[in-house]
PDB file of N, CA and C in Angstrom:
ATOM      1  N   UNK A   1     106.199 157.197 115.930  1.00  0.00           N
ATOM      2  CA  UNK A   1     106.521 155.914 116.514  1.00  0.00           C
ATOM      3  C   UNK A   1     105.342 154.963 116.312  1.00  0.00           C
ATOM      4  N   UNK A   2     105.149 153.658 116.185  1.00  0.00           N
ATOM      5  CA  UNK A   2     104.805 152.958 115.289  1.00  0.00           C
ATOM      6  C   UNK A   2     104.186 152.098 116.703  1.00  0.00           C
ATOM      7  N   UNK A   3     103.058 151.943 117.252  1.00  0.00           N
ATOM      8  CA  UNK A   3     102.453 151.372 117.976  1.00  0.00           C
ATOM      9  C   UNK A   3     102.667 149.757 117.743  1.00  0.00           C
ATOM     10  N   UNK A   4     102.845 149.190 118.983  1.00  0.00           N
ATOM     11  CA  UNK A   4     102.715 147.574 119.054  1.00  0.00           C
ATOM     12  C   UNK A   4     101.056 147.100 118.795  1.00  0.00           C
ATOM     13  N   UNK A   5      99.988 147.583 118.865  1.00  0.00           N
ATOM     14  CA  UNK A   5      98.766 147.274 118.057  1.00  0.00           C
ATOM     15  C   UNK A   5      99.079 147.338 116.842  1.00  0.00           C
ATOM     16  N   UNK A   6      99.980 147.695 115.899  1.00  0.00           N
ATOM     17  CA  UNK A   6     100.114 148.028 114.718  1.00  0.00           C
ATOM     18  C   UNK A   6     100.280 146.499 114.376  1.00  0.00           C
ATOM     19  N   UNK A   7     101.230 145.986 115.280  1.00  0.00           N
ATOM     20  CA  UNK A   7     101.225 144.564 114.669  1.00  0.00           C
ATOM     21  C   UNK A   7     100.690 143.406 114.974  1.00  0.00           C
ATOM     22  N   UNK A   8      99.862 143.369 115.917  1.00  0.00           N
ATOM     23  CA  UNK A   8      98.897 142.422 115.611  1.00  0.00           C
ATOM     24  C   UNK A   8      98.091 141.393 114.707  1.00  0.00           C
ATOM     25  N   UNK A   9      97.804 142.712 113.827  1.00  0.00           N
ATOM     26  CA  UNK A   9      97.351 142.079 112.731  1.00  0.00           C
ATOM     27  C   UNK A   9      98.254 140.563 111.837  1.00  0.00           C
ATOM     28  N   UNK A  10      99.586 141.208 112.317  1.00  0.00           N
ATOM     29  CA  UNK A  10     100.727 140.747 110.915  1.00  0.00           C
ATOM     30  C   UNK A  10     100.757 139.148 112.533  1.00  0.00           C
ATOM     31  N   UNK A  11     100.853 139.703 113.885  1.00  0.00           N
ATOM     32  CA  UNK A  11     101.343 138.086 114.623  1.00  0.00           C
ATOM     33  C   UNK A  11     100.324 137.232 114.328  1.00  0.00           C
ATOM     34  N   UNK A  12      98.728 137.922 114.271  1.00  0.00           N
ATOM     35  CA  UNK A  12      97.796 136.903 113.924  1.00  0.00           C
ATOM     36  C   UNK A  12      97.825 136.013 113.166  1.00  0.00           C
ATOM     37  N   UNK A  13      98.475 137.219 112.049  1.00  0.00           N
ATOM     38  CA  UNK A  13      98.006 135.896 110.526  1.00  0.00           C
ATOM     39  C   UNK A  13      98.754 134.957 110.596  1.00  0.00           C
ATOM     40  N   UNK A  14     100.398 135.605 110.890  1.00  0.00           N
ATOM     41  CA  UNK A  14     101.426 134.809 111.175  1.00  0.00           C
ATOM     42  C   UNK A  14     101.303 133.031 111.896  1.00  0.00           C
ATOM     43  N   UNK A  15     100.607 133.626 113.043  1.00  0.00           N
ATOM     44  CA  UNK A  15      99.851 132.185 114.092  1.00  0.00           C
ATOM     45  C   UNK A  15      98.900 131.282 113.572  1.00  0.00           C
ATOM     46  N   UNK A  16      98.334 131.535 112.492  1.00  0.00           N
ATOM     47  CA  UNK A  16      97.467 131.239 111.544  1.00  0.00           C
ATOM     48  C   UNK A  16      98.260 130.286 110.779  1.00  0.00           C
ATOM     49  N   UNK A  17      99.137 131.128 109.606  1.00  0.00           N
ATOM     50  CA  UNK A  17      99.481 130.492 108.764  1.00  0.00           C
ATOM     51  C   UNK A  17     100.768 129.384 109.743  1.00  0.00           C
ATOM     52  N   UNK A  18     101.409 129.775 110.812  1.00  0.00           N
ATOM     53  CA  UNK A  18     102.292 128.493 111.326  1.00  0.00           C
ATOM     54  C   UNK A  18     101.492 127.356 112.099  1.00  0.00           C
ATOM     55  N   UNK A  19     100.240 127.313 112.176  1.00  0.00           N
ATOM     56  CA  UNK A  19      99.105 126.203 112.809  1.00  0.00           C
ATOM     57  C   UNK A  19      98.915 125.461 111.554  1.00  0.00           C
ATOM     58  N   UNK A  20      98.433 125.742 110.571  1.00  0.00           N
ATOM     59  CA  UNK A  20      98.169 125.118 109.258  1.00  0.00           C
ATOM     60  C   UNK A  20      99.597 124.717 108.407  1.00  0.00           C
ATOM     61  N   UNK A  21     100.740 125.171 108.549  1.00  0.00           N
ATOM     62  CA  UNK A  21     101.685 124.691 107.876  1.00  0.00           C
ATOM     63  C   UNK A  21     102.287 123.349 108.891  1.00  0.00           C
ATOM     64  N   UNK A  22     102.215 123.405 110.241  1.00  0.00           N
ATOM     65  CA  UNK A  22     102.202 123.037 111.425  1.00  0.00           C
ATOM     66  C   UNK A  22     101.563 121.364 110.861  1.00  0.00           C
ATOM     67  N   UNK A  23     100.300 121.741 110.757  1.00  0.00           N
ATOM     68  CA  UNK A  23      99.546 120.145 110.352  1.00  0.00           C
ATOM     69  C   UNK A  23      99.850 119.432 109.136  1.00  0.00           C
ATOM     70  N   UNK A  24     100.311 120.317 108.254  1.00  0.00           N
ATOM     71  CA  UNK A  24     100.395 119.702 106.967  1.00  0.00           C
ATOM     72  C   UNK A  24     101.892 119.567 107.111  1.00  0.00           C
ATOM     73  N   UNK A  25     102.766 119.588 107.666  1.00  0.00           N
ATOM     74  CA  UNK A  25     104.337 119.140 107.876  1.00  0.00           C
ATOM     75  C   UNK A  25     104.214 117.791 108.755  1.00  0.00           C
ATOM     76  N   UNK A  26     103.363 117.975 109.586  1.00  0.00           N
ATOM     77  CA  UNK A  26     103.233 116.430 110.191  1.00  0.00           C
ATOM     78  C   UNK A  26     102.196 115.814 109.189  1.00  0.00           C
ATOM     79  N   UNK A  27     101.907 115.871 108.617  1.00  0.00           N
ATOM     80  CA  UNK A  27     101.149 114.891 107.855  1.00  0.00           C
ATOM     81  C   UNK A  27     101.665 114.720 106.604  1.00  0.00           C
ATOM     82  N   UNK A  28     102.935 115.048 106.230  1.00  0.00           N
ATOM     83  CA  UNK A  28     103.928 115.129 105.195  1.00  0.00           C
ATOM     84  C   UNK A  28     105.120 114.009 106.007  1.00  0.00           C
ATOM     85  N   UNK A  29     105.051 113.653 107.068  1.00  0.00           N
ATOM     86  CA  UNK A  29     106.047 112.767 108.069  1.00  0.00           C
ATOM     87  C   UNK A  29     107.428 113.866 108.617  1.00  0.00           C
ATOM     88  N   UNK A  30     107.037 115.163 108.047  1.00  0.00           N
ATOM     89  CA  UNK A  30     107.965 115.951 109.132  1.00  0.00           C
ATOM     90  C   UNK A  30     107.850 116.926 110.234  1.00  0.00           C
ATOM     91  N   UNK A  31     108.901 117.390 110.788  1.00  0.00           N
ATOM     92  CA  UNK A  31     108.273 118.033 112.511  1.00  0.00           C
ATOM     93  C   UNK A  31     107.525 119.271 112.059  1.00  0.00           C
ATOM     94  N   UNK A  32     106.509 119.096 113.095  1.00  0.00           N
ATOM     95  CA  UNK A  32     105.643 120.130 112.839  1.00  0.00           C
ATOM     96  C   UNK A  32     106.152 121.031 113.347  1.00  0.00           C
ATOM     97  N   UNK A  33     107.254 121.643 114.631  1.00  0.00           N
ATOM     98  CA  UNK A  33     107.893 122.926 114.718  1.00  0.00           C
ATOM     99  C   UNK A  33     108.174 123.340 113.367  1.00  0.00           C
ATOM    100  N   UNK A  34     109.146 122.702 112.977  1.00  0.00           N
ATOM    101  CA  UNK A  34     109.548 123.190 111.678  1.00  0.00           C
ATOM    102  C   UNK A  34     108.805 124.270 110.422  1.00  0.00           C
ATOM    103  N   UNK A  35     107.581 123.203 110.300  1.00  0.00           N
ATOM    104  CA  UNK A  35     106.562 123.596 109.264  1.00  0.00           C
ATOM    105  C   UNK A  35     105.720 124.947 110.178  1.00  0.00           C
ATOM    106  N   UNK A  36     105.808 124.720 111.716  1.00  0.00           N
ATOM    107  CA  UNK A  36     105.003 126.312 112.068  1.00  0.00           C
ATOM    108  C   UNK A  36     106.214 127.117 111.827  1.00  0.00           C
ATOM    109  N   UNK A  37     107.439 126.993 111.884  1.00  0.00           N
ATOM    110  CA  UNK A  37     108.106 128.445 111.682  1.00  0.00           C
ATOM    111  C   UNK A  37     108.252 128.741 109.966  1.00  0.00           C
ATOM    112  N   UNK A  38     108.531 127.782 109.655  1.00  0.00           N
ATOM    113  CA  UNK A  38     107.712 128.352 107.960  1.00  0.00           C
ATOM    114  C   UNK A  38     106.593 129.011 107.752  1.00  0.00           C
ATOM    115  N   UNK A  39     105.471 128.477 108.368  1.00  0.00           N
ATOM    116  CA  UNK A  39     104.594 128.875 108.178  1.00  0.00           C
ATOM    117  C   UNK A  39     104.106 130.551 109.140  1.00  0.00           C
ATOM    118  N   UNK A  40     104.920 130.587 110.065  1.00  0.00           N
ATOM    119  CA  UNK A  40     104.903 131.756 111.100  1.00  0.00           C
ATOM    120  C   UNK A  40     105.813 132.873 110.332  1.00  0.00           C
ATOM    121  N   UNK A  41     107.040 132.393 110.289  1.00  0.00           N
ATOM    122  CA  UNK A  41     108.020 133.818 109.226  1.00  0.00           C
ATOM    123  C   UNK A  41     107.900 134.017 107.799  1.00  0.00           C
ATOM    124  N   UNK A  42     107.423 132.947 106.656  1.00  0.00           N
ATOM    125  CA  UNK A  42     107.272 132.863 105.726  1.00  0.00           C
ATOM    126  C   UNK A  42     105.659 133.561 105.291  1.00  0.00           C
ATOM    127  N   UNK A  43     105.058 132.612 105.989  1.00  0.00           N
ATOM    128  CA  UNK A  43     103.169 132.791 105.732  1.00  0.00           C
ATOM    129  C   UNK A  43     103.053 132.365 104.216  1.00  0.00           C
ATOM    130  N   UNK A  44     102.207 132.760 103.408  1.00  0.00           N
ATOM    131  CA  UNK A  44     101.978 132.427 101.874  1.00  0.00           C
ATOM    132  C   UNK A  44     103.493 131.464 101.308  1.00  0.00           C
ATOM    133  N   UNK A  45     104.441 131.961 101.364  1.00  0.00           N
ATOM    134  CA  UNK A  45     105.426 131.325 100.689  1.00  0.00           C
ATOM    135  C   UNK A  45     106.045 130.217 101.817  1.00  0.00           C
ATOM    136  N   UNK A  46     105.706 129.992 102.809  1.00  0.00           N
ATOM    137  CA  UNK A  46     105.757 129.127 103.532  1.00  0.00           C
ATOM    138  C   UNK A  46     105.244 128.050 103.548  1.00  0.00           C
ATOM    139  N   UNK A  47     103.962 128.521 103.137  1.00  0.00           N
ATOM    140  CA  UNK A  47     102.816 127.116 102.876  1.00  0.00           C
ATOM    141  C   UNK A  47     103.214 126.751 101.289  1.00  0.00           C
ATOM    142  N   UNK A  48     103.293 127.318 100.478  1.00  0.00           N
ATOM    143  CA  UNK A  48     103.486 126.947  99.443  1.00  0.00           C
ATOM    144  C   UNK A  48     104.899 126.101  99.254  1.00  0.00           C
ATOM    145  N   UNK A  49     106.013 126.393  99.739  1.00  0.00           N
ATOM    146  CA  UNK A  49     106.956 125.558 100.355  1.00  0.00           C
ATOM    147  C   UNK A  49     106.497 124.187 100.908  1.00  0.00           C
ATOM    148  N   UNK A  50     106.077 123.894 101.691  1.00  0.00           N
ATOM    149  CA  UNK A  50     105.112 122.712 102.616  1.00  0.00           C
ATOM    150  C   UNK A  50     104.360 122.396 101.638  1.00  0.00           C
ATOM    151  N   UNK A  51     103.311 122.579 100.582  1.00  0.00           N
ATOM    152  CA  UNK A  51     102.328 121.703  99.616  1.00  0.00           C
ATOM    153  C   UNK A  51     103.461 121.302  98.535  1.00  0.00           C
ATOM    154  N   UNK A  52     104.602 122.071  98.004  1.00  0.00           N
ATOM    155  CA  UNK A  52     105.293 121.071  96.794  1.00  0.00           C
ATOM    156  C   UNK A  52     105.787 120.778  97.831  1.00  0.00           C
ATOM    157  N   UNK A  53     106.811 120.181  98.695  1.00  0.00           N
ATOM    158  CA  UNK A  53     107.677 119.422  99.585  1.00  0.00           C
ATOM    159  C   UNK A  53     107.029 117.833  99.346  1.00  0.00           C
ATOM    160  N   UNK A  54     107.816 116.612  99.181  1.00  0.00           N
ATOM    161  CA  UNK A  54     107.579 115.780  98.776  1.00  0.00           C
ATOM    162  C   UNK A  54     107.491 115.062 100.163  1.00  0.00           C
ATOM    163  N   UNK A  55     106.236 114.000 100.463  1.00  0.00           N
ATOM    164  CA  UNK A  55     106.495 113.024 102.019  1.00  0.00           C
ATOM    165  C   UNK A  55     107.384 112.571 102.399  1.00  0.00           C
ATOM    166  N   UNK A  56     108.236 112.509 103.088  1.00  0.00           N
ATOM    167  CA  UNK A  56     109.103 112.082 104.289  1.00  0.00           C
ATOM    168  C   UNK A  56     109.411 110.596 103.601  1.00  0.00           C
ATOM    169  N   UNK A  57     108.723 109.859 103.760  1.00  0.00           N
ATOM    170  CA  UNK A  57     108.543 108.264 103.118  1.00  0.00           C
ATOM    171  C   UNK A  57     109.663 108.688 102.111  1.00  0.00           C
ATOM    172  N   UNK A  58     108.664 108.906 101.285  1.00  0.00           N
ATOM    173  CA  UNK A  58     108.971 109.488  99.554  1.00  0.00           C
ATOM    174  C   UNK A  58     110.153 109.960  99.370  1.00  0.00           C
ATOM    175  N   UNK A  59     110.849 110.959  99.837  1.00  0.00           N
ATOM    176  CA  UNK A  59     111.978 111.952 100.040  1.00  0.00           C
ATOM    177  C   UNK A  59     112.988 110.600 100.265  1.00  0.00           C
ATOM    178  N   UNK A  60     112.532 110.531 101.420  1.00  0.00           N
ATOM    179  CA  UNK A  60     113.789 109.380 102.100  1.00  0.00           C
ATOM    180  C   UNK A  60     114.271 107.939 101.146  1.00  0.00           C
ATOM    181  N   UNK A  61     113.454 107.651 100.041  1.00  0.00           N
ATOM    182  CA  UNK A  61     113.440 106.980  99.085  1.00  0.00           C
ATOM    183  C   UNK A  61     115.332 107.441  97.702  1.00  0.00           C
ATOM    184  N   UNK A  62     114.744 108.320  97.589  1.00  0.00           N
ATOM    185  CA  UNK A  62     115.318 109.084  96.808  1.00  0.00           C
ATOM    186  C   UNK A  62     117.066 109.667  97.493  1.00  0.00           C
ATOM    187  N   UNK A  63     117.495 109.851  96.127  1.00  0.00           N
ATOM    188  CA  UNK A  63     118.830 110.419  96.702  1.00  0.00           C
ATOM    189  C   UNK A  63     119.426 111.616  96.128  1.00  0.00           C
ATOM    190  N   UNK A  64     119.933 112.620  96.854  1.00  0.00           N
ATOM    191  CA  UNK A  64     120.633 113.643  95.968  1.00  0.00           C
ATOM    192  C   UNK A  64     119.009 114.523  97.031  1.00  0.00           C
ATOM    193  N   UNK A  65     118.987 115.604  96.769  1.00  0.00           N
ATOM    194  CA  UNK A  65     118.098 116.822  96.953  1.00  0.00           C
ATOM    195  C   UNK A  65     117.120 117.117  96.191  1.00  0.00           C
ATOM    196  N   UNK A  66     115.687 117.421  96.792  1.00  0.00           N
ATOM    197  CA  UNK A  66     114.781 117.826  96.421  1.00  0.00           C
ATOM    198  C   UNK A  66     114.550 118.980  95.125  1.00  0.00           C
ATOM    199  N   UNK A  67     113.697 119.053  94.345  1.00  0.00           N
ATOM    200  CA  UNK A  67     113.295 120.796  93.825  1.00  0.00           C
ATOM    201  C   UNK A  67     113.003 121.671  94.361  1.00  0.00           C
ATOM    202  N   UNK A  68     112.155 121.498  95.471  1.00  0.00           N
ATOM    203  CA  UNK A  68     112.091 122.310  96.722  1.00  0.00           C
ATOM    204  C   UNK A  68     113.237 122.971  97.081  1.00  0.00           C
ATOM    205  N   UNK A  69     114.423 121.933  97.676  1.00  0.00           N
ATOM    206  CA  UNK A  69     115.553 122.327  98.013  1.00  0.00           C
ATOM    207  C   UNK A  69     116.465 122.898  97.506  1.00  0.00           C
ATOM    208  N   UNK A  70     116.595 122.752  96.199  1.00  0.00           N
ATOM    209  CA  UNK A  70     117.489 123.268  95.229  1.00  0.00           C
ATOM    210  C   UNK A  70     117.377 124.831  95.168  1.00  0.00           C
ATOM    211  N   UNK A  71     115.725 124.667  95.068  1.00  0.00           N
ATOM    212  CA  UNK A  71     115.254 126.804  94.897  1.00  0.00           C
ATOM    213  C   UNK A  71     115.287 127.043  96.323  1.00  0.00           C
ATOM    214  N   UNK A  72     115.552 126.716  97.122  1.00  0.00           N
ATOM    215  CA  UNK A  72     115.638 127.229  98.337  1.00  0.00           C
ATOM    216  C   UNK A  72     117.201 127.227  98.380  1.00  0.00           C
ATOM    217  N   UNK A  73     117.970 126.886  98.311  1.00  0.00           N
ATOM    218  CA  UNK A  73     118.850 126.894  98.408  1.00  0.00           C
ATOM    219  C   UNK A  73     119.734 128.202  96.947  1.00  0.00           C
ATOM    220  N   UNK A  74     119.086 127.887  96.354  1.00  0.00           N
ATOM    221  CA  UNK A  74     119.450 129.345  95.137  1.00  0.00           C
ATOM    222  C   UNK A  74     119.298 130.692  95.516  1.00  0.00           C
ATOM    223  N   UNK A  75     117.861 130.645  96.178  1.00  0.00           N
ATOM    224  CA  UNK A  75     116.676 131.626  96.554  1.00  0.00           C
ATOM    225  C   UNK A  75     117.928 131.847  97.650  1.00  0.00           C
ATOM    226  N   UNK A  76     118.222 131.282  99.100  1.00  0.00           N
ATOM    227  CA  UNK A  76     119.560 131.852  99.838  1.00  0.00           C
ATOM    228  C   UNK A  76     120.421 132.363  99.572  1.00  0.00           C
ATOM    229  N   UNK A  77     121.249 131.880  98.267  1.00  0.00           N
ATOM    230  CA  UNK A  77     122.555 132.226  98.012  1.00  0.00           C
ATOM    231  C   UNK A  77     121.934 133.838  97.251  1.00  0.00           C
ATOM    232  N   UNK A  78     120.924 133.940  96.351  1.00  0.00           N
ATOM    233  CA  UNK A  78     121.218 134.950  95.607  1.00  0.00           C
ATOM    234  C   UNK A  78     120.482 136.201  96.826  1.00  0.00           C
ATOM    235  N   UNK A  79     119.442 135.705  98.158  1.00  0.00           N
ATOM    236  CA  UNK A  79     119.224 137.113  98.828  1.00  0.00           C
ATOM    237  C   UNK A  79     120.919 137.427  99.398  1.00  0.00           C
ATOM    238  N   UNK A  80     121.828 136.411  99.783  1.00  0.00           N
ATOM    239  CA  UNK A  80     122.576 136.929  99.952  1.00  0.00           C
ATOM    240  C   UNK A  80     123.607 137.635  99.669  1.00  0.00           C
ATOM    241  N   UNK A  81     123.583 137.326  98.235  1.00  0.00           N
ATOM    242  CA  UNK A  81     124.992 138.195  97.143  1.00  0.00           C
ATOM    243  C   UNK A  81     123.742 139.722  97.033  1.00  0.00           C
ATOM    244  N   UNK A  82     122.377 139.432  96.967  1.00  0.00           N
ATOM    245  CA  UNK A  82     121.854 140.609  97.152  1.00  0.00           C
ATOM    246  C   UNK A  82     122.353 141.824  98.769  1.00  0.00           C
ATOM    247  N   UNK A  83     122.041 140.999  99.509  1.00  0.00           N
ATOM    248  CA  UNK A  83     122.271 142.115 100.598  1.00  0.00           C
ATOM    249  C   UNK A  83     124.292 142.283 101.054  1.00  0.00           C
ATOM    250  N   UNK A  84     124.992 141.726 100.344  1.00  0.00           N
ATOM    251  CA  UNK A  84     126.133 141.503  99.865  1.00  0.00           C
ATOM    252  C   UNK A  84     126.570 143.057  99.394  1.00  0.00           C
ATOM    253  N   UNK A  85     125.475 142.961  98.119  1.00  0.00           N
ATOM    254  CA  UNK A  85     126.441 143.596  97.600  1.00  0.00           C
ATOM    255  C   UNK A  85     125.322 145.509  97.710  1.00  0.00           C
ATOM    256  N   UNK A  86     124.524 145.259  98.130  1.00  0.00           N
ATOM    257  CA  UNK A  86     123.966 146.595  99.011  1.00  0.00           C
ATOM    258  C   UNK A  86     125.000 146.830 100.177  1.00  0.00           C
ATOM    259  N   UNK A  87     125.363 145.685 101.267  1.00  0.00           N
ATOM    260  CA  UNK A  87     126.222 146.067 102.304  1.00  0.00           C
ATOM    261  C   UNK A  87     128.072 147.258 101.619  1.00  0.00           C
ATOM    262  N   UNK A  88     128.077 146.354 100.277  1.00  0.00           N
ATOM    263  CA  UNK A  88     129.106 146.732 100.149  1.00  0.00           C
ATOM    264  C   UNK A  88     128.932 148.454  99.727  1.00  0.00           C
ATOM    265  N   UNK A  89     127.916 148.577  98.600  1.00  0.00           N
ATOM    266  CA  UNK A  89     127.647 149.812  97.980  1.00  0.00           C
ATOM    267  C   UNK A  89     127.723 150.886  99.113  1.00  0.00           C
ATOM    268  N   UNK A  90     126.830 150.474  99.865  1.00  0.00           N
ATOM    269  CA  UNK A  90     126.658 151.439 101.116  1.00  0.00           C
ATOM    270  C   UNK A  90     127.610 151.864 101.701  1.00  0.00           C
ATOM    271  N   UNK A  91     128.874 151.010 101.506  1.00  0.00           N
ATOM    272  CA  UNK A  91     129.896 151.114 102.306  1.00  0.00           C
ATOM    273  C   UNK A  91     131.059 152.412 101.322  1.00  0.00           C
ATOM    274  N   UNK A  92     130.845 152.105 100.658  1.00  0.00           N
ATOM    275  CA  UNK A  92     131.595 152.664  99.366  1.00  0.00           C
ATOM    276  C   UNK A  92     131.501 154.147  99.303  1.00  0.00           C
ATOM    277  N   UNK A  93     130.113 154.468  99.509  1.00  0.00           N
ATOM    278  CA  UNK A  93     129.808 155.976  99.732  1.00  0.00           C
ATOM    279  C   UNK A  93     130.399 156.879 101.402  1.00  0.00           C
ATOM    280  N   UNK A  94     130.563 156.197 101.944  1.00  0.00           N
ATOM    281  CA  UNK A  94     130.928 156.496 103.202  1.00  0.00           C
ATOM    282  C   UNK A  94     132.208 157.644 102.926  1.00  0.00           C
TER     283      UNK A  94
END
């Protein structure tokens, strides 16, 4: 059984990286909740999310969806035909 000190380490960094994604989402003109839970569940690919993300200003200029958004939105659809189609396999053997 797997001790709750075990994870510490992982809430720290976590609190870490959602404080710093946190500042740089408000200083991008969007909510900084937002950018800490990126930066809290994501960490590395969270922040990196938040530095290409284009300013608020900027964005709001423009029409149609981001590059950001587009691979995020790919990046969703394909974890989900991924765990899709594990749910199904799994099921198959039963």
């Amino acid at each position: 059984m797997i001790s709750v000190m075990a994870y510490i380490p992982t809430i720290i960094v976590g609190i870490i990286m959602g404080v710093a994604c946190s500042i740089l989402h408000k200083k991008k003109g969007y909510s900084p909740v937002s950018g800490f839970f990126w930066g809290f569940l994501f960490s590395a690919l969270g922040l990196i999310v938040i530095l290409l993300e284009k300013p608020k200003a900027e964005h709001d200029k423009e029409k149609g969806l981001s590059v950001v958004q587009w691979i995020l939105i790919f990046v969703g659809i394909g974890t989900l035909l991924i765990i899709l189609f594990f749910v199904l396999w799994s099921l198959s053997y039963k």
